[in-house]
Protein backbone atom coordinates (compact mmCIF):
# COMPACT_ATOMS: atom_id res chain seq x y z
CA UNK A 1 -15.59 8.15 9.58
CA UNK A 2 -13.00 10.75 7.96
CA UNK A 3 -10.48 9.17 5.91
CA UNK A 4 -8.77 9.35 3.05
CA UNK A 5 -10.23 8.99 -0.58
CA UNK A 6 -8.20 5.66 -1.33
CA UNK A 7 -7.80 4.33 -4.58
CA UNK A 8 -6.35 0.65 -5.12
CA UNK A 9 -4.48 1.11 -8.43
CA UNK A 10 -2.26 -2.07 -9.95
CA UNK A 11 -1.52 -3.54 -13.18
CA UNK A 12 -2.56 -7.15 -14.11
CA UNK A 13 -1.97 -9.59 -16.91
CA UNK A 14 -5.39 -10.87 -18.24
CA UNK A 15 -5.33 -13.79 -16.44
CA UNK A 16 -5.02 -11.53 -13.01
CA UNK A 17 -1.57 -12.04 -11.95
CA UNK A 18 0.28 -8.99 -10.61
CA UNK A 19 4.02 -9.92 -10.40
CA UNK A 20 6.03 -6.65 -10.78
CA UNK A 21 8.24 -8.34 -12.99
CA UNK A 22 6.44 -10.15 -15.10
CA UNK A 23 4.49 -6.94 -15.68
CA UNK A 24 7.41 -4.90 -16.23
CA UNK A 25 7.77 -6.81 -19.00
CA UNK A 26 3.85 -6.68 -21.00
CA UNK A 27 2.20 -3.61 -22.89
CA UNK A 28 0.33 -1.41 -20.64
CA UNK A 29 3.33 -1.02 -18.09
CA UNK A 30 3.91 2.63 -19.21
CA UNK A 31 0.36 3.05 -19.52
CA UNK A 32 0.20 2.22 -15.50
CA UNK A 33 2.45 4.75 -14.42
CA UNK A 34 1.10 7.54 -16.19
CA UNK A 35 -2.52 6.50 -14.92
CA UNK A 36 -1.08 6.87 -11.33
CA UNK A 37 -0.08 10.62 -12.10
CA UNK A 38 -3.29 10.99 -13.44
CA UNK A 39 -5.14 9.81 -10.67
CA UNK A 40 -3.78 12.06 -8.54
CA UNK A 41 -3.43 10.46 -5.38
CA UNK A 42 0.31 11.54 -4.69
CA UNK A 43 0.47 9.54 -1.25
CA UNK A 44 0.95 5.65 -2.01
CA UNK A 45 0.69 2.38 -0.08
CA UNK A 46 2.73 -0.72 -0.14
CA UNK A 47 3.19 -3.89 1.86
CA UNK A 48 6.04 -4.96 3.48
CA UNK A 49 7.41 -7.72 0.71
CA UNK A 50 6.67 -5.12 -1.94
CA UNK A 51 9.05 -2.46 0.29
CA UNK A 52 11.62 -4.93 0.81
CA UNK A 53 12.60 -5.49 -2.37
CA UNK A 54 11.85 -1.96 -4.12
CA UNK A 55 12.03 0.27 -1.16
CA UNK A 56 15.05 -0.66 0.96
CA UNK A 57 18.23 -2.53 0.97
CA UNK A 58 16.27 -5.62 2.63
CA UNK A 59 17.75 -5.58 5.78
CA UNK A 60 15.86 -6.07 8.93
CA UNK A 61 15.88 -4.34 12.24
CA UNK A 62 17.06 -6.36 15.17
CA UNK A 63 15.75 -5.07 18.54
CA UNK A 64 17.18 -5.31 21.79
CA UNK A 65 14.82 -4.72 23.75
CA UNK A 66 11.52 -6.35 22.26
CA UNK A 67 8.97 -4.51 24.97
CA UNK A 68 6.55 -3.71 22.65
CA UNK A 69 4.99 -0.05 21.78
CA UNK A 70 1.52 -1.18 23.45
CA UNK A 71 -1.09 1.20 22.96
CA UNK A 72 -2.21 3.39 20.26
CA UNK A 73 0.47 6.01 19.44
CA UNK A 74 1.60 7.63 16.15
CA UNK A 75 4.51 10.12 15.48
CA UNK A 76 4.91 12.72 12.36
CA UNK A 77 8.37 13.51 11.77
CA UNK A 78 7.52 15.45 8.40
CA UNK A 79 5.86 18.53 7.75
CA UNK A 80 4.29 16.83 4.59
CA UNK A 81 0.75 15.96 3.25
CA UNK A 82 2.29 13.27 0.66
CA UNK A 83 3.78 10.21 1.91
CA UNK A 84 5.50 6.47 0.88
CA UNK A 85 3.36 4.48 3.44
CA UNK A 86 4.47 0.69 4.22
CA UNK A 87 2.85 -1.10 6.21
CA UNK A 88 5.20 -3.68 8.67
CA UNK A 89 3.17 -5.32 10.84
CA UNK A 90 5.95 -5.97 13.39
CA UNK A 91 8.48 -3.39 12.92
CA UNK A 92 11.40 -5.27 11.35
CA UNK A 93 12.37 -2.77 7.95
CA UNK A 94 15.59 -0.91 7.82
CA UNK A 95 15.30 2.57 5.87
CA UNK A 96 17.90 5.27 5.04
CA UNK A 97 17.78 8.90 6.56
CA UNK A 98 14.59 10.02 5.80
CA UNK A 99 15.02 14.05 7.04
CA UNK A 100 15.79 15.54 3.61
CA UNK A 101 13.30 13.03 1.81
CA UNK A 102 11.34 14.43 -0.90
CA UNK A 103 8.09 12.36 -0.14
CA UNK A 104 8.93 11.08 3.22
CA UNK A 105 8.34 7.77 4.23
CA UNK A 106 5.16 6.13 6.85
CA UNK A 107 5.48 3.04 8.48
CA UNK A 108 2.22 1.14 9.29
CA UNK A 109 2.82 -1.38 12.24
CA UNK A 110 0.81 -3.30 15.09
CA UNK A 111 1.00 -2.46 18.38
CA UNK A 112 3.32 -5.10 18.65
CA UNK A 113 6.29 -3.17 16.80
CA UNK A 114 8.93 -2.71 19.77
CA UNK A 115 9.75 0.69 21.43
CA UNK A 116 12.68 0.35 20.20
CA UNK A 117 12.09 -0.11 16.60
CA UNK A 118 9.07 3.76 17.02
CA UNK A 119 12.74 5.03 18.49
CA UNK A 120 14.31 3.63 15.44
CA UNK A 121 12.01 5.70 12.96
CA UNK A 122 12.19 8.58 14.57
CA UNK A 123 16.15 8.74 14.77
CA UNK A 124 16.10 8.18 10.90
CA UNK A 125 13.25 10.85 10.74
CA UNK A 126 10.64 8.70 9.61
CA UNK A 127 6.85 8.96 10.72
CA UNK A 128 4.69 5.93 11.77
CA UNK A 129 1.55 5.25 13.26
CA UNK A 130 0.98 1.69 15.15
CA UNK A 131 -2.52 0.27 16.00
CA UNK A 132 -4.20 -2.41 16.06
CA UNK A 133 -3.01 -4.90 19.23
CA UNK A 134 -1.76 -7.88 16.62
CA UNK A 135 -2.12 -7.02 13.37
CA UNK A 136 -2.57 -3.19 12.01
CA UNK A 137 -6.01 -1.49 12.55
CA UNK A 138 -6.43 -0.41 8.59
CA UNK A 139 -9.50 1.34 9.61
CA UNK A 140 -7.78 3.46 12.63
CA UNK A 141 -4.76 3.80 10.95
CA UNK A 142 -6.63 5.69 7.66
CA UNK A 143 -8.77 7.86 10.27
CA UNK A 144 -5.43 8.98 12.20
CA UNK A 145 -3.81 9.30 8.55
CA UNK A 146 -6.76 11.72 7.81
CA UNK A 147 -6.93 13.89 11.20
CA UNK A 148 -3.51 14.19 12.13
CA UNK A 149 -1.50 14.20 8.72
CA UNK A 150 -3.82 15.88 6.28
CA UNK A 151 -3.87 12.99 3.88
CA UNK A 152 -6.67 13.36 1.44
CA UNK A 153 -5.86 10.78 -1.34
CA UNK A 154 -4.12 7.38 -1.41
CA UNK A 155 -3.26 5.30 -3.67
CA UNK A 156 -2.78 1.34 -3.06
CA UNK A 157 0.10 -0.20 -4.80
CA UNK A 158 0.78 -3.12 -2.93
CA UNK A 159 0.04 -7.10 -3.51
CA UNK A 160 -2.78 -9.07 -3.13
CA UNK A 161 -2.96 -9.39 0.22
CA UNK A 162 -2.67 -5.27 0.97
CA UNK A 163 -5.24 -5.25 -1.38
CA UNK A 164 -7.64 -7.38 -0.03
CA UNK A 165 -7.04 -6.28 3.49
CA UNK A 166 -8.14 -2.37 2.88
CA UNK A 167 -10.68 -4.68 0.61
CA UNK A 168 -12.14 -6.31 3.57
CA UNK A 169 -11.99 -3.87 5.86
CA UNK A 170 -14.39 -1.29 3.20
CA UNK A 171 -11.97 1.53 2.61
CA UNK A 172 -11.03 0.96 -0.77
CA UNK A 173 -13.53 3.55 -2.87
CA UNK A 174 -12.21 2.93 -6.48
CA UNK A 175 -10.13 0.38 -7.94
CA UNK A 176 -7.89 1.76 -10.88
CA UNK A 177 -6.54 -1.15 -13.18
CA UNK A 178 -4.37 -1.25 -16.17
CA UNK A 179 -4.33 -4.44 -18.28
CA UNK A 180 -1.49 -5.32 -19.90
CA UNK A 181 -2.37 -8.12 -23.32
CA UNK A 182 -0.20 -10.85 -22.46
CA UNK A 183 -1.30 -14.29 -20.24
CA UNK A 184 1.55 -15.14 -16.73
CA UNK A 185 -0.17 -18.49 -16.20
CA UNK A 186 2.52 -19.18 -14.33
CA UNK A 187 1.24 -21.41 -10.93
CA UNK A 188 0.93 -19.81 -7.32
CA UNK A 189 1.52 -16.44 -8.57
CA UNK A 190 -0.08 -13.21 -6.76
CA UNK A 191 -3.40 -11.80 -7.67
CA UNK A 192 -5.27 -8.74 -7.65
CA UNK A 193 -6.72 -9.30 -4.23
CA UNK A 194 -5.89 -12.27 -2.02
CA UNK A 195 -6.93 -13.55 1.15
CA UNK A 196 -10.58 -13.08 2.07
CA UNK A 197 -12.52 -15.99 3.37
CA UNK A 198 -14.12 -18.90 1.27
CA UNK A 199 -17.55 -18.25 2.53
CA UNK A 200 -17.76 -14.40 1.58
CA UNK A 201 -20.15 -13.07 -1.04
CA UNK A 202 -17.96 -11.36 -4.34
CA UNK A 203 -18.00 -7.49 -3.81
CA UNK A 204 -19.79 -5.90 -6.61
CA UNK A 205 -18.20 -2.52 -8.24
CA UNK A 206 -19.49 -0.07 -10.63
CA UNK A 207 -17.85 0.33 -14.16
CA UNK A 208 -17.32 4.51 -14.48
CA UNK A 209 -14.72 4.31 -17.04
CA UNK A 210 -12.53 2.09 -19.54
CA UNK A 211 -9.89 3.52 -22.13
CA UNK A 212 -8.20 1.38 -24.81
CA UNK A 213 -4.45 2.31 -25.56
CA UNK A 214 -2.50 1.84 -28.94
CA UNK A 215 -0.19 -1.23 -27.17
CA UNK A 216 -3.56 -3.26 -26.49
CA UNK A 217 -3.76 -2.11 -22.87
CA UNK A 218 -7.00 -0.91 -21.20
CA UNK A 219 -7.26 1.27 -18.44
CA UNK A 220 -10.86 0.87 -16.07
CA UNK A 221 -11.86 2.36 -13.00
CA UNK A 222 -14.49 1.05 -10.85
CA UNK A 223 -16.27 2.63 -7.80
CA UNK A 224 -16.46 -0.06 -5.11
């Protein structure tokens, strides 16, 4: 299947926790952004809760008409190869005018996303793809990110549950992680990857790299 090369790239304490702001505030957090420039994967992922609160103003789209998009369809209102993808299952995001955008926004949704929300995105200029009939095809929606918007590389910056999705579904190739020296151990706090099932067997990855920084952070990547 053609797809992108996709990279899952995140920052963890060493106890695995990923919260944004706990790990703004641990070694290793500079160390993560220039690893993503390195890595050079210039279009980026993100879930919907990770969008809401960096991305947007967290305001939500509120359809009048809820007749949903219902078939495969996808819509590029950029001439770029580089994109800020979200994913939003349903459609619900507000965004700003997106025409003059340096990397220009991707929206991710289900089939279920209203016609009037894929009207929505491309009023504010915004490309999207939707499949999948209730939750988003990852595996479609990578192919049709490949063949009809040139995307080569991708890089997954999202939570646990983004994670373990493209996880699950085999399309992540490498996973990139920094490790900040400092413990959350706070309870019911995200993880690295979240939400496969009980029964499945661990995925095994292959160490290709790990470099040690002056602030006590490491930086490995694995091939999945």
């Amino acid at each position: 299947m053609n797809k992108p090369y996709i990279i899952c790239h995140m920052m963890m304490s060493i106890d695995g926790r990923i919260d944004c702001g706990m790990t703004a505030q641990i070694p290793g957090n500079n160390t993560y952004y220039e690893a993503l420039d390195e890595i050079n994967a210039p279009t980026r992922i993100s879930g919907k809760v990770t969008a809401a609160t960096e991305l947007t103003d967290g305001d939500l789209f509120k359809a009048q008409d809820a007749t949903p998009i219902g078939h495969e369809a996808f819509k590029k209102n950029s001439n770029s190869n580089k994109f800020e993808i979200v994913t939003d299952t349903h459609g619900t995001l507000l965004w700003r005018d997106d025409h003059d955008a340096i990397k220009p926004h991707l929206i991710l949704m289900s089939e279920q996303a209203s016609q009037e929300y894929a009207s929505y995105l491309n009023k504010q200029g915004i490309s999207w793809i939707a499949t999948g009939k209730d939750k988003i095809d990852l595996t479609r929606a990578m192919k049709i990110l490949a063949d009809e918007f040139n995307v080569e590389r991708v890089a997954i910056v999202g939570g646990g549950k983004i994670n373990g999705g493209f996880l699950q579904a085999g399309l992540i190739d490498e996973v990139s992680l920094v490790i900040g020296p400092a413990i959350d151990g706070r309870i019911n706090q995200p993880s690295l990857f979240d939400g496969r099932a009980e029964n499945e067997k661990p995925i095994k990855l292959k160490l290709e790299t790990v470099q040690k920084f002056d602030d006590g952070s490491l930086w490995l990547r694995y091939l999945v």
